[in-house]
Structure formats: structure tokens, C-alpha cells
C-alpha atoms as a PDB file:
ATOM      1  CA  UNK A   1       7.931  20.859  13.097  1.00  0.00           C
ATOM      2  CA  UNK A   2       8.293  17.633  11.015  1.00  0.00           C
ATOM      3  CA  UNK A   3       5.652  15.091   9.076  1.00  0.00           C
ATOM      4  CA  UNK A   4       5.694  11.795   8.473  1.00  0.00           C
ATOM      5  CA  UNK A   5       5.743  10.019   5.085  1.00  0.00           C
ATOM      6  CA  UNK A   6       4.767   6.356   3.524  1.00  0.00           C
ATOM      7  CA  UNK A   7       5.242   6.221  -0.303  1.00  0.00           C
ATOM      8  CA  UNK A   8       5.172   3.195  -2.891  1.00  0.00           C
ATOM      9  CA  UNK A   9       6.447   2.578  -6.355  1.00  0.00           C
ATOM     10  CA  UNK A  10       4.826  -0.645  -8.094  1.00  0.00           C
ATOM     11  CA  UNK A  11       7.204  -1.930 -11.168  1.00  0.00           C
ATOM     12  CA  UNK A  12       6.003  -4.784 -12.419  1.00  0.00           C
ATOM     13  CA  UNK A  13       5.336  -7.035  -9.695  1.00  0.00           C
ATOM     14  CA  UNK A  14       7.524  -5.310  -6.865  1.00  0.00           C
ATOM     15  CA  UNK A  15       5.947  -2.662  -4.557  1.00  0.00           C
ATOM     16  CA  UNK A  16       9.015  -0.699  -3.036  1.00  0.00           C
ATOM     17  CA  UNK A  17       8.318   1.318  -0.216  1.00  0.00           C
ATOM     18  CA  UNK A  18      10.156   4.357   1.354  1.00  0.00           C
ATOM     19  CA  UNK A  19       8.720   5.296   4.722  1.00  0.00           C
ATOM     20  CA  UNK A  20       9.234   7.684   7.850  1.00  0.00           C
ATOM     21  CA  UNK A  21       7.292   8.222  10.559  1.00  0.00           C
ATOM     22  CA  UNK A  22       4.119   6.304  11.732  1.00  0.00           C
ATOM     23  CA  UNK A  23       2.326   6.548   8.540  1.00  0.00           C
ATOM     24  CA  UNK A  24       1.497   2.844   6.837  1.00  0.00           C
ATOM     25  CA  UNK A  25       1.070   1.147   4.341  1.00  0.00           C
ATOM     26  CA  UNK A  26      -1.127  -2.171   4.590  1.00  0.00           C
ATOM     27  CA  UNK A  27      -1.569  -5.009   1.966  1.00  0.00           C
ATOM     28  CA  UNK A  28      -4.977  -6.939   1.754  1.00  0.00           C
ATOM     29  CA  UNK A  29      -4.544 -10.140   0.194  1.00  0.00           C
ATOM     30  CA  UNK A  30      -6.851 -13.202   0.271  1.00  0.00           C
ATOM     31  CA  UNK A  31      -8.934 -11.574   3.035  1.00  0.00           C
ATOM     32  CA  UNK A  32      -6.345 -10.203   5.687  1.00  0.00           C
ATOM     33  CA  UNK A  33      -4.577  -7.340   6.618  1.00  0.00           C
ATOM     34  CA  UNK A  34      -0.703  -7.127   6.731  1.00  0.00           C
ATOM     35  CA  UNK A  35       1.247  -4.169   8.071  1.00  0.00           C
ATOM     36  CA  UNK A  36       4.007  -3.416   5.545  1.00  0.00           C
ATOM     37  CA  UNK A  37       5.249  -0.852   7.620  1.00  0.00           C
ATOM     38  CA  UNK A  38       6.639  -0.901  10.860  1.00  0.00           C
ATOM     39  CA  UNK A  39       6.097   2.963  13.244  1.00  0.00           C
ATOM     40  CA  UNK A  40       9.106   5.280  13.943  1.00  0.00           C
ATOM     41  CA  UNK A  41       7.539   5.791  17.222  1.00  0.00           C
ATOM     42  CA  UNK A  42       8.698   5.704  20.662  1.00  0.00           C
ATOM     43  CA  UNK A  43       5.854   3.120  21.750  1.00  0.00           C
ATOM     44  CA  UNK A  44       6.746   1.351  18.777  1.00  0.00           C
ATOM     45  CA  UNK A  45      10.257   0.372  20.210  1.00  0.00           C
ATOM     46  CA  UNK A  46       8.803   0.145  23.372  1.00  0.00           C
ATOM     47  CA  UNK A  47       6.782  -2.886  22.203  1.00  0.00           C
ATOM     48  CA  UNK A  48       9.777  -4.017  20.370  1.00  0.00           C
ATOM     49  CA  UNK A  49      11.536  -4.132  22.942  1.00  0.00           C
ATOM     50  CA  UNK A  50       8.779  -5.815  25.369  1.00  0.00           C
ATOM     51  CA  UNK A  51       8.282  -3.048  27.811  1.00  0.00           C
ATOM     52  CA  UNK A  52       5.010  -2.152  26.702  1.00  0.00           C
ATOM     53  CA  UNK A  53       2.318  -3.979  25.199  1.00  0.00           C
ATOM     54  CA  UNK A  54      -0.129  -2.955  22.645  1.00  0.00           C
ATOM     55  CA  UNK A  55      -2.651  -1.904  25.110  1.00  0.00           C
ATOM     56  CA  UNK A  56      -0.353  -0.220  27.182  1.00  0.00           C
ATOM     57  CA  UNK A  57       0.717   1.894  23.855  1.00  0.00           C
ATOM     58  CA  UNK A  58      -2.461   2.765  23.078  1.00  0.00           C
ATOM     59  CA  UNK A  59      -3.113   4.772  26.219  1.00  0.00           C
ATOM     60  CA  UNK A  60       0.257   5.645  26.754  1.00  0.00           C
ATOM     61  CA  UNK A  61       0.937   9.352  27.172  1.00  0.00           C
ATOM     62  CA  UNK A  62       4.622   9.235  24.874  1.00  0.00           C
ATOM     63  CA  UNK A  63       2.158   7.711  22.110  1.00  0.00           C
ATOM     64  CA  UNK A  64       2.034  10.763  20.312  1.00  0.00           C
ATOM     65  CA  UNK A  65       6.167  10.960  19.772  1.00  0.00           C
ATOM     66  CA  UNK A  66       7.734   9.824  16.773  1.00  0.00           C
ATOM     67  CA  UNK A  67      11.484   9.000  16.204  1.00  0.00           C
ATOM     68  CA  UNK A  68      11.579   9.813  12.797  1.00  0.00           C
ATOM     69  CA  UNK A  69      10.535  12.248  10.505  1.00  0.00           C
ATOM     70  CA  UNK A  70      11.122  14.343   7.585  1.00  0.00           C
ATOM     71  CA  UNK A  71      11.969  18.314   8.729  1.00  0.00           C
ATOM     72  CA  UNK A  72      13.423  17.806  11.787  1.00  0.00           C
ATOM     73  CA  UNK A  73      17.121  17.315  10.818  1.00  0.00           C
ATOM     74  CA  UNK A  74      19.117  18.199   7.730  1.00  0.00           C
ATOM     75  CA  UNK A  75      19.166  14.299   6.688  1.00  0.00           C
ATOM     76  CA  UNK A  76      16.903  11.341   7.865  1.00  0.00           C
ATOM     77  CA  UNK A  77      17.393   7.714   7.299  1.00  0.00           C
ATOM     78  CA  UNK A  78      14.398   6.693   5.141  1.00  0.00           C
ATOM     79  CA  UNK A  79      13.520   3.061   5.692  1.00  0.00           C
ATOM     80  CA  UNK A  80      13.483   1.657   2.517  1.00  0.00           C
ATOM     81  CA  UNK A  81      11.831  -2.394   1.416  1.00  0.00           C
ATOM     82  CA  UNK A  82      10.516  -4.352  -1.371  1.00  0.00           C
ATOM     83  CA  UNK A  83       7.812  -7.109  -1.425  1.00  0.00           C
ATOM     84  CA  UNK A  84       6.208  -9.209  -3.598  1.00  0.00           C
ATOM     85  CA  UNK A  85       2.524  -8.191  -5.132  1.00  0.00           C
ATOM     86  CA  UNK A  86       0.246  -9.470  -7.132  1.00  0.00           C
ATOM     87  CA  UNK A  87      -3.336  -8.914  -9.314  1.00  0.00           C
ATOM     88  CA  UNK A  88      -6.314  -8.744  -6.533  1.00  0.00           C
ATOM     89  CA  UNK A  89      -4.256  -6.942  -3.796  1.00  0.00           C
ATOM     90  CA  UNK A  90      -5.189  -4.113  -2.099  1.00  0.00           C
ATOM     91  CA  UNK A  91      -2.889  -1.178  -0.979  1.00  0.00           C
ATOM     92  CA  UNK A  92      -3.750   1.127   2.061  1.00  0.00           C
ATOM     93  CA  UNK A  93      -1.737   4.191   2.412  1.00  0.00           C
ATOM     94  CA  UNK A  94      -2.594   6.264   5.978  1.00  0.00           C
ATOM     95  CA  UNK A  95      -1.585   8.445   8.376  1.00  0.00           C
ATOM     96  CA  UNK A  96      -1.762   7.823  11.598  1.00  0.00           C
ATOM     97  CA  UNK A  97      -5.054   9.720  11.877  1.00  0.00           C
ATOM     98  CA  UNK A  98      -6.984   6.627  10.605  1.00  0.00           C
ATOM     99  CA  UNK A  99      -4.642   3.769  12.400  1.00  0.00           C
ATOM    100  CA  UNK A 100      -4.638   5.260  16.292  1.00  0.00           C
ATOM    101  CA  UNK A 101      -8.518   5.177  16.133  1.00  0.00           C
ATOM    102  CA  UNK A 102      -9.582   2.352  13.841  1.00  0.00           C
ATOM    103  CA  UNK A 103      -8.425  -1.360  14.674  1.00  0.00           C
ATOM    104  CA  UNK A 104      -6.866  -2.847  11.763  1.00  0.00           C
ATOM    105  CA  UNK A 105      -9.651  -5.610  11.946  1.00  0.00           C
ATOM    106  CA  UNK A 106     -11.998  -2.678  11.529  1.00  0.00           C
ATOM    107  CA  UNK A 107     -10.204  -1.804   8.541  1.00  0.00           C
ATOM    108  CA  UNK A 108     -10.203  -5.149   7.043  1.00  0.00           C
ATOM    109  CA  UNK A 109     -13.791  -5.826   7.886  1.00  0.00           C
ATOM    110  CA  UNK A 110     -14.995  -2.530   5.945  1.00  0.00           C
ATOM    111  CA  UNK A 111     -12.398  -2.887   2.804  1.00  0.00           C
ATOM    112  CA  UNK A 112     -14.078  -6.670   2.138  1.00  0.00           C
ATOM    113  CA  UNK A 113     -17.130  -4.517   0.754  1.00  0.00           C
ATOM    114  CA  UNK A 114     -18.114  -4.432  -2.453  1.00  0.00           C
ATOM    115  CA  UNK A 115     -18.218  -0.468  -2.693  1.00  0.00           C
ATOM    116  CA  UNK A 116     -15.631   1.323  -5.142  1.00  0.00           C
ATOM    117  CA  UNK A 117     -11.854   2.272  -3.751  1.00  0.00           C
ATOM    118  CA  UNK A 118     -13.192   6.016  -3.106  1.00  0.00           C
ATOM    119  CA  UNK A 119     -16.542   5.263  -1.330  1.00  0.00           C
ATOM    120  CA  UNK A 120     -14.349   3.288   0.759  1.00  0.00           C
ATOM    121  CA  UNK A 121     -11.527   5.268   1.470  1.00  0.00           C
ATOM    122  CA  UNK A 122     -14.445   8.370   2.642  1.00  0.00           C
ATOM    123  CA  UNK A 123     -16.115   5.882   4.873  1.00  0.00           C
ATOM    124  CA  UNK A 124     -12.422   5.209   6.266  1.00  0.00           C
ATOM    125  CA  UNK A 125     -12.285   8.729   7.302  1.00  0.00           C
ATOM    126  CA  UNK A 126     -15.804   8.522   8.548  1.00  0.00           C
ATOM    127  CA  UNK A 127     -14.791   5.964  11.314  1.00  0.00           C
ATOM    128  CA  UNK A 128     -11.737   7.583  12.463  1.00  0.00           C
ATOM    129  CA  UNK A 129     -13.487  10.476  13.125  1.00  0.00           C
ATOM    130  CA  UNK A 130     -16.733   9.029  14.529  1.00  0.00           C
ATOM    131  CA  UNK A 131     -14.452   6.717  16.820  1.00  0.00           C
ATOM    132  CA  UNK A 132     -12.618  10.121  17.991  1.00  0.00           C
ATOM    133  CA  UNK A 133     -10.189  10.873  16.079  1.00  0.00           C
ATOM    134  CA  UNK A 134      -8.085  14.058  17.031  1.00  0.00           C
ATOM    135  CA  UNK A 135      -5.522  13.896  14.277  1.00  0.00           C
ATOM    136  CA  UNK A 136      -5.816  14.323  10.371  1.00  0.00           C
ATOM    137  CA  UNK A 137      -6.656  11.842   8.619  1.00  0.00           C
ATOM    138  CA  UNK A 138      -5.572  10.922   5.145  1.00  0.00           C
ATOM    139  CA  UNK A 139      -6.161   7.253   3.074  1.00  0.00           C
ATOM    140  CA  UNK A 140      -5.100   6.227   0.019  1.00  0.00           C
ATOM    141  CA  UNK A 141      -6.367   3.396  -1.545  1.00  0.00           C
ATOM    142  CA  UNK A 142      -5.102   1.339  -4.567  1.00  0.00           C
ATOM    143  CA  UNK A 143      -6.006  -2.371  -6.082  1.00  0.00           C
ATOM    144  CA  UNK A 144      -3.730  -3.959  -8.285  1.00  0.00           C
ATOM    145  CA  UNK A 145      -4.734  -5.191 -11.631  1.00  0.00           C
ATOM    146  CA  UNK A 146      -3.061  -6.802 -14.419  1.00  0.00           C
ATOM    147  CA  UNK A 147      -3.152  -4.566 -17.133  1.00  0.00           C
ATOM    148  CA  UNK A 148      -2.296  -1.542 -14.182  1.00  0.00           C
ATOM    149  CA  UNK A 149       1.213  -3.314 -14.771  1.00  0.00           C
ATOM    150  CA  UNK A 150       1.465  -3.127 -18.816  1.00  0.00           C
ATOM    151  CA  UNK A 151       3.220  -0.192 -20.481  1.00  0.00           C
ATOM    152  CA  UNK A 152       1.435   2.824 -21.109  1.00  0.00           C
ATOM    153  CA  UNK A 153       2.200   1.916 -24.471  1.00  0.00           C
ATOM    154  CA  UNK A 154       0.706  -2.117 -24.151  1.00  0.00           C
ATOM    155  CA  UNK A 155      -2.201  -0.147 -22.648  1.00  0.00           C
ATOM    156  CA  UNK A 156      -2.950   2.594 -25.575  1.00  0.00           C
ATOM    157  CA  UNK A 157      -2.563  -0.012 -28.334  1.00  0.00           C
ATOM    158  CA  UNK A 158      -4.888  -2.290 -26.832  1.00  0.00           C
ATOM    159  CA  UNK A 159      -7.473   0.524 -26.439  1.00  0.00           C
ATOM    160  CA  UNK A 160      -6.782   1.915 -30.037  1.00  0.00           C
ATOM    161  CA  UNK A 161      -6.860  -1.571 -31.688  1.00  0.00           C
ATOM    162  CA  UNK A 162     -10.284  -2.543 -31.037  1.00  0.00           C
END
């Protein structure tokens, strides 16, 4: 028995990420979608590799197998990257429970509402589920502001000093 895992740390302006499995993470800038993850799946490489396309993953019946994942082994190589952020992005943490039922354009399309992060993230839920979901689903949402990246202690003064 194994799980999966995506994680970020923000410093600054730098999101690393360390990620196993077919969990992902998703930034929404300037109103589109970008994986920042990439699935440790078997249908994954398969579509690397051109053998399969996305369709043909989707229905496949090897979609369910992933080629990495924490519990398994001893030791698993954790794929580890850094990218840029910066104030108005939005981060989308999920399990695969949300991404093998809801299109990404879905996702996008429902995340360009006005409604707060945790209205959002429920209604997330909502549509994997309603569109057949058969896995759990978990979503994590997360926008980035500029005084998210001051110091805890640039943050208390400025509360204090008013």
C-alpha cells in the first residue's frame, strides 16, 4: 500500500515543490491553468512517450497505476522544482480524485469566480463527485498576496502600529 504526495514551500517569491505520485499542483495566473506537476503514472509515460494519447489514457485500464509513491520501497526519488510566483496567483493542490474526473478547463472556469478560496475548493469536490468520481478527493487552495510574503514579524508590527 503506498500514497501519493504534492507539497509546496513559498519563500519569498519561489514556490518549491516536492512531489510523488499523480497528485498536482496547478498555478492560475492571468486567467489560465498550468500544470506544475507532471504524473508518476504509467499512462503518463505512455503519453510521453507517444503511445497513447490523452484520450486513450483516460479510458485506459493501466490508468489507475502509478510509478511512484511514498510506502512502497524503503527510499523513493522525490521529484523536486522551483518556479517563479507572484501576488494574484492561485495555487491548486489535488489528488487525483478531483483531476481524473474534472477537466482542467473545468477547473479554471469555476476558480475565475468571485467566491472565497473555501467555497471554492467544496464546490471542487462537488464536481468530482457529481461527474463520478470513485476516488478521494482532496483540494487545497491558496492565493498569493503580498504581505503573505513579509515576516511574521513585518506582519505583527504593522498590525500593532496602527
Amino acid at each position: 500500500m503506498g500514497t501519493t504526495v504534492v507539497a509546496a514551500l513559498l519563500h519569498e517569491d519561489v514556490l518549491a515543490i516536492a512531489h510523488v505520485g499523480d497528485s498536482r499542483l496547478y498555478l492560475i495566473r492571468d486567467g489560465a491553468i498550468h500544470a506544475l506537476t507532471t504524473d508518476h503514472s504509467w499512462v503518463a509515460e505512455q503519453i510521453r512517450k507517444g503511445l497513447l494519447t490523452e484520450e486513450e489514457a483516460l479510458h485506459s485500464p493501466r490508468r489507475n497505476i502509478v510509478t511512484k509513491a511514498l510506502g512502497i520501497e524503503s527510499t523513493v526519488d522525490v521529484e523536486l522544482t522551483e518556479t517563479p510566483v507572484k501576488h494574484g496567483d492561485m495555487l491548486l493542490l489535488c489528488s487525483d480524485g478531483l483531476t481524473r474526473a474534472v477537466h482542467p478547463n473545468n477547473i479554471l472556469h469555476l476558480l475565475s469566480g468571485s467566491e472565497d478560496l473555501h467555497t471554492m475548493a467544496d464546490r471542487l469536490i462537488v464536481m468530482a463527485n457529481e461527474a463520478g468520481g470513485d476516488d478521494n478527493t482532496t483540494v487545497v487552495l491558496v492565493t498569493l498576496r503580498n504581505e503573505c510574503q513579509a515576516s511574521l514579524w513585518e506582519r505583527t508590527k504593522k498590525r500593532f502600529a496602527a
